[in-house]
Protein backbone atom coordinates (compact mmCIF):
# COMPACT_ATOMS: atom_id res chain seq x y z
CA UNK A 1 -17.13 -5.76 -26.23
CA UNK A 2 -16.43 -6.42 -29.86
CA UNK A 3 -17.97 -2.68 -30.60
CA UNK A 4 -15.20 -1.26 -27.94
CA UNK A 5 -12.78 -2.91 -28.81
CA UNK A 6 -13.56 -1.48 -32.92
CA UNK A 7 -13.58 2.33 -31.53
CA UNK A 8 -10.42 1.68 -29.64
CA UNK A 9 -9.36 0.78 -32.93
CA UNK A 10 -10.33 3.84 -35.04
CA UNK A 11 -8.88 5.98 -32.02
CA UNK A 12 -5.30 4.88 -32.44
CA UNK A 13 -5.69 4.81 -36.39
CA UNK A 14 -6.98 8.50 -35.85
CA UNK A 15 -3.89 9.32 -33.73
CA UNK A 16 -1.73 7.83 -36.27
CA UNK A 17 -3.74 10.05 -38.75
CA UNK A 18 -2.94 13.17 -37.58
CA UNK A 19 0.48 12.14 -37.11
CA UNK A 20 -0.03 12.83 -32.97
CA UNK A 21 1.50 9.46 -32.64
CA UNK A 22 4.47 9.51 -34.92
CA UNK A 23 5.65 13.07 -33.56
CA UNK A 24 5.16 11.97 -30.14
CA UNK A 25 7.67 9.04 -30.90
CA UNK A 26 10.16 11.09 -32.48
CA UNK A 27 10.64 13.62 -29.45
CA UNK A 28 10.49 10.69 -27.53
CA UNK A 29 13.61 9.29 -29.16
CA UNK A 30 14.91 13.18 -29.17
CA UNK A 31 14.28 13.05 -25.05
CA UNK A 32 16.44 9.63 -24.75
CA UNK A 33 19.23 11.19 -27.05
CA UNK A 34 19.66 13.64 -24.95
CA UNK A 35 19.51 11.98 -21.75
CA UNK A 36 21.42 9.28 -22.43
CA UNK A 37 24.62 11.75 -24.16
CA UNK A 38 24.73 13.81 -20.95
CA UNK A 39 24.48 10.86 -18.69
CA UNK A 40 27.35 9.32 -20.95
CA UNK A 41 29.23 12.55 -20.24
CA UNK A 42 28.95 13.14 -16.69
CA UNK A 43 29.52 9.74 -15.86
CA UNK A 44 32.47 10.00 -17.75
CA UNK A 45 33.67 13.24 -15.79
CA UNK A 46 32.87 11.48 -12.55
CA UNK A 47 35.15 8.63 -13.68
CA UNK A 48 37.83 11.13 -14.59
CA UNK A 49 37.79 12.93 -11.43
CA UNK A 50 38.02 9.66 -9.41
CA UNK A 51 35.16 10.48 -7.06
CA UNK A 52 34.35 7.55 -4.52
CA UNK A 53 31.55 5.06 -6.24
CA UNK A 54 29.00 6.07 -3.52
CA UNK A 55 28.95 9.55 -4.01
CA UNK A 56 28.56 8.95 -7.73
CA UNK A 57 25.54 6.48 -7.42
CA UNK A 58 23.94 9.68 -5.41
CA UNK A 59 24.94 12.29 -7.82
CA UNK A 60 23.58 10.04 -11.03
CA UNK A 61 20.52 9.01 -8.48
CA UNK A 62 19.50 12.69 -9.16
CA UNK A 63 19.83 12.98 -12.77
CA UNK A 64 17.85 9.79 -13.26
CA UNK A 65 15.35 11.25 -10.98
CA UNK A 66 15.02 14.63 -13.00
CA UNK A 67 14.79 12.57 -16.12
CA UNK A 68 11.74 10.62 -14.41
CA UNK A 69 10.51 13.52 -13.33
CA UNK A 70 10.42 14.93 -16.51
CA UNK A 71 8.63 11.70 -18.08
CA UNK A 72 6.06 11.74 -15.24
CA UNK A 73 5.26 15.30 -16.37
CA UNK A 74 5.16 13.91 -20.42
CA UNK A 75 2.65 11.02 -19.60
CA UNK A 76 0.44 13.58 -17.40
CA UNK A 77 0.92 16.05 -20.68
CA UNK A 78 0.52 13.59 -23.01
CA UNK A 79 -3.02 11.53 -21.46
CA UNK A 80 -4.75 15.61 -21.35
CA UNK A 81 -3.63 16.27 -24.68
CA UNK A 82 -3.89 13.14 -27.18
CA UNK A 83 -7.86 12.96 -25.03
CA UNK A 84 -9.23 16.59 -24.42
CA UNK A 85 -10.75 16.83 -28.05
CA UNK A 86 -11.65 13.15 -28.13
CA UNK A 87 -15.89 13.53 -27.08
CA UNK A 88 -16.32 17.66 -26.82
CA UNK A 89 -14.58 18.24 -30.53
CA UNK A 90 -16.28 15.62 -31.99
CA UNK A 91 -19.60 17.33 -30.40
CA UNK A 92 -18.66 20.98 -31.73
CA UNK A 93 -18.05 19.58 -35.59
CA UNK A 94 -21.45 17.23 -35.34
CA UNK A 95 -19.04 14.61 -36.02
CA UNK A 96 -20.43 12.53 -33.34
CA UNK A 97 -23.81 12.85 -34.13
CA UNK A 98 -23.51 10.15 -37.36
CA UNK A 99 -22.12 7.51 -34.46
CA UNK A 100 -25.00 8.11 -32.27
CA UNK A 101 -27.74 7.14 -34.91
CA UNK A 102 -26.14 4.04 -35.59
CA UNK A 103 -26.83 0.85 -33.34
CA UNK A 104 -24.54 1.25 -30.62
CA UNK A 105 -24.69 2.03 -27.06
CA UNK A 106 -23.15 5.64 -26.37
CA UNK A 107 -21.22 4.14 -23.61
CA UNK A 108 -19.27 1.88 -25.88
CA UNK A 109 -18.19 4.85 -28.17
CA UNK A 110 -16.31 6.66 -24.84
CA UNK A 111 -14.72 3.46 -23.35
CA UNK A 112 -13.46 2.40 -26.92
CA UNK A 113 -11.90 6.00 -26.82
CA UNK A 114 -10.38 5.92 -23.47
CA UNK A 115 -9.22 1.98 -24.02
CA UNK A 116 -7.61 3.27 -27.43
CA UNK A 117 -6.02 6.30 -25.53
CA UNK A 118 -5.08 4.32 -22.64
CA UNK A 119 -3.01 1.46 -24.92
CA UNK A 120 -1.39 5.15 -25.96
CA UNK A 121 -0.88 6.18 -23.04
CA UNK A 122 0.87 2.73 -21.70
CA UNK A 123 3.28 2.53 -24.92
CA UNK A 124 4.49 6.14 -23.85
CA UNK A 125 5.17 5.75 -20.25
CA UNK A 126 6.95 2.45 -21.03
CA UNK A 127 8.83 4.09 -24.23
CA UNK A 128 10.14 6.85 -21.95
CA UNK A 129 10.37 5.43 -18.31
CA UNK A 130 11.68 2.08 -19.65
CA UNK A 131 14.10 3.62 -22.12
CA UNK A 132 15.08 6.10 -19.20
CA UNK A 133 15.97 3.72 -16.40
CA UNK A 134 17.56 1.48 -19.44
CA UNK A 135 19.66 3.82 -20.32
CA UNK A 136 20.46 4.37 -16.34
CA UNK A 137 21.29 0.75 -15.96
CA UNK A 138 23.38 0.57 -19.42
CA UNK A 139 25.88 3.16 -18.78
CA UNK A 140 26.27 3.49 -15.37
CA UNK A 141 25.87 -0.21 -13.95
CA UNK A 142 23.58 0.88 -11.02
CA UNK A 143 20.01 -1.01 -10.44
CA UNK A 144 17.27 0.85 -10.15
CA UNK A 145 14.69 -0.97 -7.37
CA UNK A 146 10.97 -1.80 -8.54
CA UNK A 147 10.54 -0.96 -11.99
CA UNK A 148 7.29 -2.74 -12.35
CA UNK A 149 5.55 -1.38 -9.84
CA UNK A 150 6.93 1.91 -10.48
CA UNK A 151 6.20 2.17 -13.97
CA UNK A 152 2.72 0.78 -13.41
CA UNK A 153 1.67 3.78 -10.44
CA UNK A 154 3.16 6.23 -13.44
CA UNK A 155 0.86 5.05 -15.88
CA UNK A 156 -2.16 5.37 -13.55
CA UNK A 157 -1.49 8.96 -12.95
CA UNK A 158 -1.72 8.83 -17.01
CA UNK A 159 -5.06 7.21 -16.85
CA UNK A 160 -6.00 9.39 -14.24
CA UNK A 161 -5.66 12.37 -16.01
CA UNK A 162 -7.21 10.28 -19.21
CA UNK A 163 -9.86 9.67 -17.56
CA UNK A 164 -10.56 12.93 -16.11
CA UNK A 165 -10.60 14.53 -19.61
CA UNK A 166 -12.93 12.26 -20.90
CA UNK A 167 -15.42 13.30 -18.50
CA UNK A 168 -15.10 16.67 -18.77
CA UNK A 169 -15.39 16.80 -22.45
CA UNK A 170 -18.65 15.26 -22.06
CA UNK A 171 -20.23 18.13 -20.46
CA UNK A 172 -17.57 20.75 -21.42
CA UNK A 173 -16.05 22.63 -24.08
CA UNK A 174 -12.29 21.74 -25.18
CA UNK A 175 -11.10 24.81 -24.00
CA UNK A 176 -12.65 24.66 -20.76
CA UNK A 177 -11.87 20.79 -20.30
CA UNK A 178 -8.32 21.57 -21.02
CA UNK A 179 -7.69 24.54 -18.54
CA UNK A 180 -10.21 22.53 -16.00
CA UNK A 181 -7.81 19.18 -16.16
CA UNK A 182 -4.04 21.68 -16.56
CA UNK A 183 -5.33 23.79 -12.91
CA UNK A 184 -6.27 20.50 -11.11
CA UNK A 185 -2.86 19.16 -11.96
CA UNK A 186 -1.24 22.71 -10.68
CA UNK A 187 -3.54 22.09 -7.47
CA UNK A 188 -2.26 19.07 -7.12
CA UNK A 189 1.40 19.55 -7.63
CA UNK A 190 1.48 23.11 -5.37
CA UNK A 191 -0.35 20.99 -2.61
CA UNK A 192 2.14 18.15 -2.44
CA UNK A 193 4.88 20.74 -2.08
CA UNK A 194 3.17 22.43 0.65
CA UNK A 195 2.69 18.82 2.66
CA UNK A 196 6.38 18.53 2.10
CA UNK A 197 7.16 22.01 3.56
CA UNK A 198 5.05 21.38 6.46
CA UNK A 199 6.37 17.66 7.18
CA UNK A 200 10.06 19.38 6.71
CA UNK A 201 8.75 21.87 10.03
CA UNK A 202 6.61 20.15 11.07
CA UNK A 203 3.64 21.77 10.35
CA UNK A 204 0.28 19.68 10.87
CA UNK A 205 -1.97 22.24 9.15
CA UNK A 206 0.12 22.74 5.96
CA UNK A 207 0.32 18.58 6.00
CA UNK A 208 -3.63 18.25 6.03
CA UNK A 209 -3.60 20.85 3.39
CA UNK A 210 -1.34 18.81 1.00
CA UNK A 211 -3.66 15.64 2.38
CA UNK A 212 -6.59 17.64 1.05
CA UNK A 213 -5.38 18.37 -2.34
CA UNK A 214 -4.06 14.59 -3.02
CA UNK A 215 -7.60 13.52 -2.16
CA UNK A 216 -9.01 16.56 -4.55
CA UNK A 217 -6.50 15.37 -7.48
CA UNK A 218 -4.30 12.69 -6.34
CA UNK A 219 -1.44 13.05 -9.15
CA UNK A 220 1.09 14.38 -7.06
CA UNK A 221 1.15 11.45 -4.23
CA UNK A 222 1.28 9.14 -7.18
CA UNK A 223 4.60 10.56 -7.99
CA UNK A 224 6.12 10.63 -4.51
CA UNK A 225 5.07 6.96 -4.92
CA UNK A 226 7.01 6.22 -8.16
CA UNK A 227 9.93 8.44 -6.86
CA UNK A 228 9.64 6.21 -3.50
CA UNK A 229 9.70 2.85 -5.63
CA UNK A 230 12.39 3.60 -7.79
CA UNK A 231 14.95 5.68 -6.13
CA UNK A 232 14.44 4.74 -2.38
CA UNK A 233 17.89 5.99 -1.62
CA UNK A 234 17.69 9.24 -3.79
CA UNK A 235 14.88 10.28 -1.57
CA UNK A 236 15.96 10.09 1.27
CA UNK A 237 19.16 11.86 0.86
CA UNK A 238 19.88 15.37 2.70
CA UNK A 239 21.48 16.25 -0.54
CA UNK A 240 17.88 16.15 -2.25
CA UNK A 241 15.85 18.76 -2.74
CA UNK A 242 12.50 19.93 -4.56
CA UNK A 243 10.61 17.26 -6.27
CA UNK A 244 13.42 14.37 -5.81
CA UNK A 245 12.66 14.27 -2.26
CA UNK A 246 10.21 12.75 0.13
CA UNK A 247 10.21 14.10 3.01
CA UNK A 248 6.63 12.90 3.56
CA UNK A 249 5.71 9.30 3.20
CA UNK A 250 2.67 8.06 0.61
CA UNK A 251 0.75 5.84 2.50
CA UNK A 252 -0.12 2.99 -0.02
CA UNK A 253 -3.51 3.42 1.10
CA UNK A 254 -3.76 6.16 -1.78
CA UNK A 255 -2.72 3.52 -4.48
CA UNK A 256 -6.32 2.11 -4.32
CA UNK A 257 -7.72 5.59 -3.42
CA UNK A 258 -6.33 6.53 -7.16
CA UNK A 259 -7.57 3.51 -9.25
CA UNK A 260 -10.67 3.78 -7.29
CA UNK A 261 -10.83 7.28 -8.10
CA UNK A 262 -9.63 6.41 -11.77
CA UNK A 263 -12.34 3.97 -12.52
CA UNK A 264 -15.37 6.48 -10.84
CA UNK A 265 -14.22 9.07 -13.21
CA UNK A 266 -14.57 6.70 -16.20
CA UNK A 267 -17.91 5.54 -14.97
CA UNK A 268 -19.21 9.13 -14.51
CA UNK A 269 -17.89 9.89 -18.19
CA UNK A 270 -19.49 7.00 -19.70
CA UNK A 271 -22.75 7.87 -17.68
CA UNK A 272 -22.50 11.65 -18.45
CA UNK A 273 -22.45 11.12 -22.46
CA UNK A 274 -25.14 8.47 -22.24
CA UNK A 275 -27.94 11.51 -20.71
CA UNK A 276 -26.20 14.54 -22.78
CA UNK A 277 -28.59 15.89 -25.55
CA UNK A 278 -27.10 16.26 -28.47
């Protein structure tokens, strides 16, 4: 554990190197600013107008949801790209050929990656989604329902993706792992929209075709779970449309379904670079 827990480690100090983490931070802070000025100024518009306090907890419900929205999309960017060189560009430079010959179990080297990546991962979400809702909360007075469990399904679409990455850099080459991991997330997100369409007219094939795809690359349910969680009234508004709406219900069935789906991935990755010649 101790030899994990060193290549975790060296993973964030090499993020930090190549200043991945400290960019990341600052457009971060750059995403806030922004949100939170034009929150600041349509709120105070709203006020101005005098519109009734209901219709303006709906009408903010939706910009908090596009700025989640937006995050979700970050952390999914963010796991592919701060992982998709981490085993197959080490491979290509020989780099990881001098860790190999050393006492230590293969296995150790990719879990200390994905552990380092996935404290990453974790600091982003709750940098973004925390700050976000935050910002919600501070400005406009409305509560936002279930942040834990909201902000924890978010993060394991991160680790999701993480962990898909890892594995296929272990067999494949960046480019290829990269465009692999970017299409299964497209799959994913033009199949939920799809099952929504076909719940909306009531369609049972085009609904088992958005079941199919959540099964294939469940990233998309995850966020109709988050969206679910933390704006339950958002959702189910008529005014709602495109990805703020859920027209049909997650079953929380696919909660386990993802972290079992999550940890197989990792296992397979930690498997597939423990056989791979080098």
């Amino acid at each position: 554990m101790q030899t994990v827990l060193i290549f975790a480690e060296l993973t964030i100090r090499e993020t930090q190197r190549r200043k991945v983490l400290w960019l990341a931070l600052l457009l971060a802070l750059g995403f806030l600013g922004i949100f939170g000025l034009g929150l600041h100024l349509i709120f105070r518009e709203i006020e101005r107008i005098g519109v009734a306090i209901e219709e303006i907890e709906l009408g903010l419900g939706l910009l908090l949801s596009a700025g989640l929205y937006m995050v979700n999309f970050l952390v999914v960017v963010m796991a592919l790209l701060v992982s998709v060189t981490a085993v197959s560009g080490e491979i290509d430079s020989h780099t990881i050929e001098a860790l190999v010959t050393k006492p230590i179990r293969r296995w150790e080297i990719v879990l200390g990656k994905w552990l380092g990546f996935a404290i990453i991962v974790a600091a982003y979400t709750l940098l973004l989604a925390g700050g976000l809702i935050t910002l919600y909360r501070w400005r406009t007075g409305f509560a936002v329902s279930n942040i834990p469990a909201g902000l924890s399904i978010m993060l394991l679409q991160g680790l999701l993706v993480l962990s898909l990455t890892l594995l296929g850099g272990t067999r494949l080459s960046t480019l290829a792992n990269g465009v692999v991991a970017f299409m299964l997330v497209g799959i994913a997100f033009i199949g939920g929209w799809v099952e929504q369409i076909g719940s909306l007219l009531q369609n049972e094939t085009a609904v088992d075709v958005g079941i199919v795809t959540s099964l294939i690359m469940p990233t998309e349910i995850l966020w109709r779970q988050v969206l679910a969680l933390l704006q339950p009234r958002v959702t189910t508004s008529p005014f709602a449309a495109g990805p703020f709406v859920v027209l049909s219900q997650p079953s929380d069935l696919m909660i386990g379904y993802a972290v079992a789906y999550t940890a197989v991935l990792l296992l397979l990755s930690l498997v597939s670079f423990s056989h791979r010649d080098l």
